[in-house]
Every structure is written in structure tokens, then in C-alpha cells.
N, C-alpha and C. Protein backbone atom coordinates (compact mmCIF):
# COMPACT_ATOMS: atom_id res chain seq x y z
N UNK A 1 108.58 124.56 104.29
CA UNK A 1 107.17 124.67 103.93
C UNK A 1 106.93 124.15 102.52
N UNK A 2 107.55 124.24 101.27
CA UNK A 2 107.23 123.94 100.11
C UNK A 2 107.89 122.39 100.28
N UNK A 3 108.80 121.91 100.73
CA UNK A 3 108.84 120.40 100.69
C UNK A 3 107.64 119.67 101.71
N UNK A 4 106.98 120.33 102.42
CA UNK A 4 106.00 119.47 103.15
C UNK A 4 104.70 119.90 102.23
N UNK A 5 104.48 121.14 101.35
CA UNK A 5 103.75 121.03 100.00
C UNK A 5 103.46 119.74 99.52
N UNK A 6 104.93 119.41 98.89
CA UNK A 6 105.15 118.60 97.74
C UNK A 6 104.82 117.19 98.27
N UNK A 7 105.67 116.57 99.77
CA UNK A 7 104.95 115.55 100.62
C UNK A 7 103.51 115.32 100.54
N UNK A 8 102.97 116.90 100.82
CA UNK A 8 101.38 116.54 100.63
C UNK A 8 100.80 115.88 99.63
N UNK A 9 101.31 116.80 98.71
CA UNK A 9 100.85 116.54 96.93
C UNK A 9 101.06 114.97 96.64
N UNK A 10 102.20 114.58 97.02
CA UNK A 10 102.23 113.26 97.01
C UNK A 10 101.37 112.53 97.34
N UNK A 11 101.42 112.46 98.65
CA UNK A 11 100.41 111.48 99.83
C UNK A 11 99.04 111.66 98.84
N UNK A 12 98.34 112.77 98.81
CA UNK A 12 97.10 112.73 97.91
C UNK A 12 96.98 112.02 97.00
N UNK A 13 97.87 112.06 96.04
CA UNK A 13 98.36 111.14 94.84
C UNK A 13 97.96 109.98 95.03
N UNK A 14 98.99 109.35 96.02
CA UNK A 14 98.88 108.53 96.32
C UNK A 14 97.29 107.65 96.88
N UNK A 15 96.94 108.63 97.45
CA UNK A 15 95.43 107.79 97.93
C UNK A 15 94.36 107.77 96.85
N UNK A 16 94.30 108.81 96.39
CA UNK A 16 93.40 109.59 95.39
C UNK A 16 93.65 108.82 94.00
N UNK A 17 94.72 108.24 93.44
CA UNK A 17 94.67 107.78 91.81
C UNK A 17 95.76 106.19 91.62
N UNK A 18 96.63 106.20 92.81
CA UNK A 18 97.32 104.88 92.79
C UNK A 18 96.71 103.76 93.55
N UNK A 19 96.41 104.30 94.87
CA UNK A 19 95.18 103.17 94.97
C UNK A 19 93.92 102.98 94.58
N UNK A 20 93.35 103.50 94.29
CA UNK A 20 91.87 102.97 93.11
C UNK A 20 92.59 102.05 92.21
N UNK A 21 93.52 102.43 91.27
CA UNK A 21 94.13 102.12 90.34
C UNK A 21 94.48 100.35 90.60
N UNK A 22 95.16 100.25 91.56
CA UNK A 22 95.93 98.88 91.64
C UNK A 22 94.75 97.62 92.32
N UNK A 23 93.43 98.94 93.06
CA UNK A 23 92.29 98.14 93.45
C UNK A 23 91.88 97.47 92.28
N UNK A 24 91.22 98.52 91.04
CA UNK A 24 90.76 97.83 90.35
C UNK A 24 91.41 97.08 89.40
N UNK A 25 92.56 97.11 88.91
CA UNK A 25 93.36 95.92 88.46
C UNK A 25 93.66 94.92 89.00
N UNK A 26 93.08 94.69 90.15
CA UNK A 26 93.21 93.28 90.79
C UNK A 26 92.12 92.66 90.71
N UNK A 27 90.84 93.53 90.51
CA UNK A 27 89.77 93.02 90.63
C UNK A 27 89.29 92.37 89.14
N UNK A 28 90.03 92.65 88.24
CA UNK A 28 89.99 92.46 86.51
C UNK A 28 90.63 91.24 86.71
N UNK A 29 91.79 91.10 87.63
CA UNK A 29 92.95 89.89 87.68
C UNK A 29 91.97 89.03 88.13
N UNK A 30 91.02 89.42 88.98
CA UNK A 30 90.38 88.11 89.50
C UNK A 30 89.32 87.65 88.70
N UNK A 31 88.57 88.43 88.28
CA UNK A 31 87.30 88.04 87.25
C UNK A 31 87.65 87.08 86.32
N UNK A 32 89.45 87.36 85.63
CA UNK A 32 89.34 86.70 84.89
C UNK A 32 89.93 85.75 85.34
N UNK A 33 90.94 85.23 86.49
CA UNK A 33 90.85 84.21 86.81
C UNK A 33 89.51 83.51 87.34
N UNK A 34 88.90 83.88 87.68
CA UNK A 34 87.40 83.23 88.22
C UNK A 34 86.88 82.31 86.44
N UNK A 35 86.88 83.01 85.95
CA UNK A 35 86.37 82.53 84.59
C UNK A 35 87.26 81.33 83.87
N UNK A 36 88.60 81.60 84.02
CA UNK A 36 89.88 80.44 83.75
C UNK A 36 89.31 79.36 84.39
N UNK A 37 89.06 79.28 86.04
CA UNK A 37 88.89 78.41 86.79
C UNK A 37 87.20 77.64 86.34
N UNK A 38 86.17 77.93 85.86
CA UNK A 38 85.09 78.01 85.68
C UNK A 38 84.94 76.26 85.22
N UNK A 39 86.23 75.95 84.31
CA UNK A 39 85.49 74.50 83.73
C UNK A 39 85.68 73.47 84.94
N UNK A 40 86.49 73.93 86.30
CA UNK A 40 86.72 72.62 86.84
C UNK A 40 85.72 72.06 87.96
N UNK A 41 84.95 73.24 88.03
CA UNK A 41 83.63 72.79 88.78
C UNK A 41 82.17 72.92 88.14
N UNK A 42 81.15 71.99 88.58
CA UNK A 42 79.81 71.85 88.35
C UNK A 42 79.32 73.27 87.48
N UNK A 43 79.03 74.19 88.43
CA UNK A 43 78.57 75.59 87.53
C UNK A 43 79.03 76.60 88.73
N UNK A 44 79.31 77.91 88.26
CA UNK A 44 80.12 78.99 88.86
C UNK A 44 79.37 80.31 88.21
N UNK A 45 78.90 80.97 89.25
CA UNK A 45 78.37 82.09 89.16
C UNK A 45 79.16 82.84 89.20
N UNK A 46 79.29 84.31 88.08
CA UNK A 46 80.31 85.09 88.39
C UNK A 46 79.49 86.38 87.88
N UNK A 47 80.01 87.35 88.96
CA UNK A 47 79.41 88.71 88.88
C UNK A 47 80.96 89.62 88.31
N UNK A 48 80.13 90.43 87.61
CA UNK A 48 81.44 91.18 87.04
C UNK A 48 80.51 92.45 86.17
N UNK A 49 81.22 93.65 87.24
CA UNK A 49 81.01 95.00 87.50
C UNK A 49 81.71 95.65 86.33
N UNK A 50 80.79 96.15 85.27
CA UNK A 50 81.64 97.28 84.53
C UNK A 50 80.52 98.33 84.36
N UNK A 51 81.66 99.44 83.83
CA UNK A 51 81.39 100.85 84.62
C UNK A 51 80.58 101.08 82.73
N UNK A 52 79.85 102.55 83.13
CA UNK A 52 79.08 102.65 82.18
C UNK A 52 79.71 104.16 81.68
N UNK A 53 78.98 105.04 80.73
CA UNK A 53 79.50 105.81 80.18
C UNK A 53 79.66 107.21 81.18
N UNK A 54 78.58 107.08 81.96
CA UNK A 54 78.81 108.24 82.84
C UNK A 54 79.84 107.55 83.90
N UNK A 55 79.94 106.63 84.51
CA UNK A 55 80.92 106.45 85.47
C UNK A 55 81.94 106.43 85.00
N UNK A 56 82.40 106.14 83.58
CA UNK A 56 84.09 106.61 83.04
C UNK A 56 84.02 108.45 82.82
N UNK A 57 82.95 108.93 82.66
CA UNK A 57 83.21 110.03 83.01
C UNK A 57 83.32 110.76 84.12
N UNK A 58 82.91 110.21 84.87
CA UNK A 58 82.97 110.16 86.44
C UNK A 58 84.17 110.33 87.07
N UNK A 59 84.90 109.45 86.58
CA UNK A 59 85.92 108.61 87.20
C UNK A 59 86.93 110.07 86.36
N UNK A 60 86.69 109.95 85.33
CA UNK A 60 87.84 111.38 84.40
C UNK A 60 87.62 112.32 85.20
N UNK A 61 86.87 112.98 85.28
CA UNK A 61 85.99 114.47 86.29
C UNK A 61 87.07 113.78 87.25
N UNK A 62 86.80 112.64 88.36
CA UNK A 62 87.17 113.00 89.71
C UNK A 62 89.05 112.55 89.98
N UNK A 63 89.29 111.88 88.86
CA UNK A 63 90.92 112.44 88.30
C UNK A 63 91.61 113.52 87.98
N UNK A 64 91.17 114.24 87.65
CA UNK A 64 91.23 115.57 86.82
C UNK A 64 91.02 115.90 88.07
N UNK A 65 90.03 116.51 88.52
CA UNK A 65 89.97 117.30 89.64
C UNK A 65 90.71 116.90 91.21
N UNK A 66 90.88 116.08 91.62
CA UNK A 66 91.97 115.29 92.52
C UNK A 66 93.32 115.93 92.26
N UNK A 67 93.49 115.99 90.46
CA UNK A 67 94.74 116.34 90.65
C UNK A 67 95.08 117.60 90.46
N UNK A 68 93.53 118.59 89.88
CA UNK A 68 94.13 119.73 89.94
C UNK A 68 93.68 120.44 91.55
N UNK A 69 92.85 119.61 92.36
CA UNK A 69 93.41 120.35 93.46
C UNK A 69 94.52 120.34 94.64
N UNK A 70 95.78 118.85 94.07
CA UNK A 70 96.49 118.37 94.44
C UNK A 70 98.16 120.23 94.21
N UNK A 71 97.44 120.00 92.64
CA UNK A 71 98.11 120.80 92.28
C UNK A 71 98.39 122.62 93.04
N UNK A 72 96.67 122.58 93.01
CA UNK A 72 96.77 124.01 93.92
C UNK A 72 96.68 124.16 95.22
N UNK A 73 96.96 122.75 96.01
CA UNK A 73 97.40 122.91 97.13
C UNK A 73 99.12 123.44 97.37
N UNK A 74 99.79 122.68 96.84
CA UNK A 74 101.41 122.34 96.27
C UNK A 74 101.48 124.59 96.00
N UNK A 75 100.65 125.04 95.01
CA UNK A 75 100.60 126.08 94.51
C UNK A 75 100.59 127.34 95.47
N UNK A 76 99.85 126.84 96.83
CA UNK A 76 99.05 127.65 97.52
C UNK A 76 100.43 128.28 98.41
N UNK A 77 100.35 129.76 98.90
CA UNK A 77 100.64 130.37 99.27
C UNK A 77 100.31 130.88 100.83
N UNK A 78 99.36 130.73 100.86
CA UNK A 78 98.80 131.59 101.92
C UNK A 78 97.79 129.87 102.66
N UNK A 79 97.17 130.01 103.98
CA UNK A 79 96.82 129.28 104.45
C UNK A 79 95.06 129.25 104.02
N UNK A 80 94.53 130.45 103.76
CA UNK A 80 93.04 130.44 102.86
C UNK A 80 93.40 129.15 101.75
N UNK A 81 94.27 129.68 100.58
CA UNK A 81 94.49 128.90 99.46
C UNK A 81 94.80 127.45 99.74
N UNK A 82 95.50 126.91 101.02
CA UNK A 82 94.90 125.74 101.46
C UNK A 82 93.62 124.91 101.46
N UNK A 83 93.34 125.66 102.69
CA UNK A 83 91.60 125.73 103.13
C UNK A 83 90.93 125.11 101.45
N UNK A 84 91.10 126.04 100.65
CA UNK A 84 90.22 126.54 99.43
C UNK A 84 90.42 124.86 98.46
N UNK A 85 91.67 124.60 98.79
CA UNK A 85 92.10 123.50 97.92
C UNK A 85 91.90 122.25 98.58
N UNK A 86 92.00 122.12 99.73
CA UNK A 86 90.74 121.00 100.17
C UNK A 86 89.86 120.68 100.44
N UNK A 87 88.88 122.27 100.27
CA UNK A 87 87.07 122.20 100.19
C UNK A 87 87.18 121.44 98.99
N UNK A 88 87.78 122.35 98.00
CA UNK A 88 87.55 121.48 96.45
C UNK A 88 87.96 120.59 96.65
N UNK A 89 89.21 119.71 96.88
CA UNK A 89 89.34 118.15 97.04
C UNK A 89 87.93 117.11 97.62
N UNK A 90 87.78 117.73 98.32
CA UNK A 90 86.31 117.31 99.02
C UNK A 90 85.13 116.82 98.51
N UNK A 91 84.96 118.61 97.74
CA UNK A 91 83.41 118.46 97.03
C UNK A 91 83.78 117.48 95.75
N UNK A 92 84.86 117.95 94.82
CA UNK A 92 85.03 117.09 93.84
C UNK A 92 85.04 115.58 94.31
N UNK A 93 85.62 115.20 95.35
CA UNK A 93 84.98 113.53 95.33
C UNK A 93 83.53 113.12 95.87
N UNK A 94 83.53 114.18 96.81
CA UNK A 94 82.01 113.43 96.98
C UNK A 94 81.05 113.67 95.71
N UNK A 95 81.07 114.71 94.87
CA UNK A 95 80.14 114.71 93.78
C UNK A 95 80.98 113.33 92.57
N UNK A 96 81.89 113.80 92.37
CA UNK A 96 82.46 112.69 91.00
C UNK A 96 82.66 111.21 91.51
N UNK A 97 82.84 111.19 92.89
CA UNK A 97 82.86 109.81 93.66
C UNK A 97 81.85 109.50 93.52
N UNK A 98 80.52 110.01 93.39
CA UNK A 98 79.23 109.43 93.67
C UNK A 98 78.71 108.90 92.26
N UNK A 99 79.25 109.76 91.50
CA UNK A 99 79.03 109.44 89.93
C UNK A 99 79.56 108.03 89.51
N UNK A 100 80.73 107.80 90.39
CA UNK A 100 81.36 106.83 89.96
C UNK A 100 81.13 105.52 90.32
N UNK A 101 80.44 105.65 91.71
CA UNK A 101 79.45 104.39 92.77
C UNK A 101 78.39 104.15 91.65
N UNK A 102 77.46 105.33 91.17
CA UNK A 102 76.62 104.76 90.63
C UNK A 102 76.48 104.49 89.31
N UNK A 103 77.47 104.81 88.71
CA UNK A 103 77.66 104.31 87.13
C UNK A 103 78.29 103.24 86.94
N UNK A 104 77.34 102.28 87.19
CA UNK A 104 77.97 100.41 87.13
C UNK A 104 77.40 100.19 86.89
N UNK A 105 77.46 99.00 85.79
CA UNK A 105 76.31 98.08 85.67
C UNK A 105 76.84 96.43 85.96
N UNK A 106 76.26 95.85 86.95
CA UNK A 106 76.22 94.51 87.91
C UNK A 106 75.47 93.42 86.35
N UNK A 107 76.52 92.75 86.27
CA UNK A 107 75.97 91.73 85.19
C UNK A 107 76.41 90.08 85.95
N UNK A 108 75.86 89.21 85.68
CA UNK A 108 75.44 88.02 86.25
C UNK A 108 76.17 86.60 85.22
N UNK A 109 77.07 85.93 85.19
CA UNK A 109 76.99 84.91 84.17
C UNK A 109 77.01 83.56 85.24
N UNK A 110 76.26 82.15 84.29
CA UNK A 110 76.63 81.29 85.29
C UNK A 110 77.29 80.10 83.53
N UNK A 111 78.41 79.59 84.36
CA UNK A 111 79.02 79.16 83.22
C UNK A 111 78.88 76.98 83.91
N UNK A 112 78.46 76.42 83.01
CA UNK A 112 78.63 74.92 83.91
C UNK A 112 79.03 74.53 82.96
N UNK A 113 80.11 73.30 83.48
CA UNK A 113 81.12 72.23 82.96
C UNK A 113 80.39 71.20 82.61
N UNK A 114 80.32 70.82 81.03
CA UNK A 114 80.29 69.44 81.00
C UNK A 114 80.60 68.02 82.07
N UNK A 115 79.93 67.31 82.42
CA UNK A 115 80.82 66.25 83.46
C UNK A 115 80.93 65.29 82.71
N UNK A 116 81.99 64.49 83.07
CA UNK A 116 82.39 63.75 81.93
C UNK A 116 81.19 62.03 82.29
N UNK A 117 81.22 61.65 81.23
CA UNK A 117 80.52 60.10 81.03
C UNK A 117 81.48 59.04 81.92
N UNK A 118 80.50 58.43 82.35
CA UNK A 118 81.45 57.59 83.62
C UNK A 118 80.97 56.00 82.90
């Protein structure tokens, strides 16, 4: 029972803070390759999503709480204290998840290449 705990605790982990994580570092990898690539064509529109002061707090809240109810699942004893630790897994993302959808701000650049004199 306490190693299929700790399995749990993991797996959560895992969904809950390593994948967001490697999502959005790919998505930084691409912006800025999009922008590298920018001089070799005509003009290139590029959208690029950053988060605002409440959605980094957002995002802290629904870290923090992910992991402390990761924690008091792992903790839990009894099958209530389950229950109890994945209502809270729950509510904490849908409230701090939502914080985190909507604390973006969508900004627009269009960058065009000189063409050369023929």
C-alpha cells in the first residue's frame, strides 16, 4: 500500500509539473526559433504568449498546491484522506488552472526582410 502511495505521488508529478514544464519550454524553443528564421522570408507574423502577473501567480498557487496535495495523498492513511486529497487536487486546478488560461497576454509582431536589389 505505501509503495503504490508513492507510484501515485509520482504519476501526479509527473502530469501535474513535468509536463507543463517541458510543454512550455518547447514552446520558448520555438518562438525563438521562429524569430531566428524571420530574415529569410518576405514578412513573418509571430504571436508570442506571455503570462502576466496574476498568471505567474497562478501558475505558483497551482504548483504549490498540486504538490501539496500530491503530498497528502502519499500521507493519507485512511481511504476518506484519499477522497479528501483528490477533491483538493481537483478544485486547486480547476480554480489556479483557470487563473493560469487567463493570465496571458497574446502579443502580435510582424518582422519583414529587406529584399535584396536585383
Amino acid at each position: 500500500m505505501e509503495n503504490e502511495s508513492i507510484v501515485a505521488g509520482l504519476v501526479f508529478f509527473a502530469i501535474f509539473v513535468v509536463v507543463p514544464a517541458i510543454v512550455l519550454a518547447r514552446r520558448e524553443w520555438a518562438y525563438r526559433r521562429q524569430e531566428a528564421q524571420a530574415g529569410q522570408e518576405a514578412a513573418v507574423i509571430i504571436e508570442h504568449v506571455r503570462m502576466t502577473w496574476v498568471g505567474i501567480v497562478s501558475l505558483m498557487l497551482l504548483v504549490l498546491t498540486v504538490i501539496g496535495a500530491i503530498v497528502a495523498y502519499i500521507a493519507a492513511r485512511t481511504e476518506f484522506q484519499q477522497v479528501q486529497a483528490g477533491v483538493s487536487l481537483i478544485g486547486s486546478v480547476l480554480l489556479f488552472g483557470l487563473g493560469v488560461a487567463l493570465g496571458r497576454r497574446r502579443t502580435y509582431r510582424v518582422l519583414r526582410s529587406e529584399r535584396p536589389n536585383a
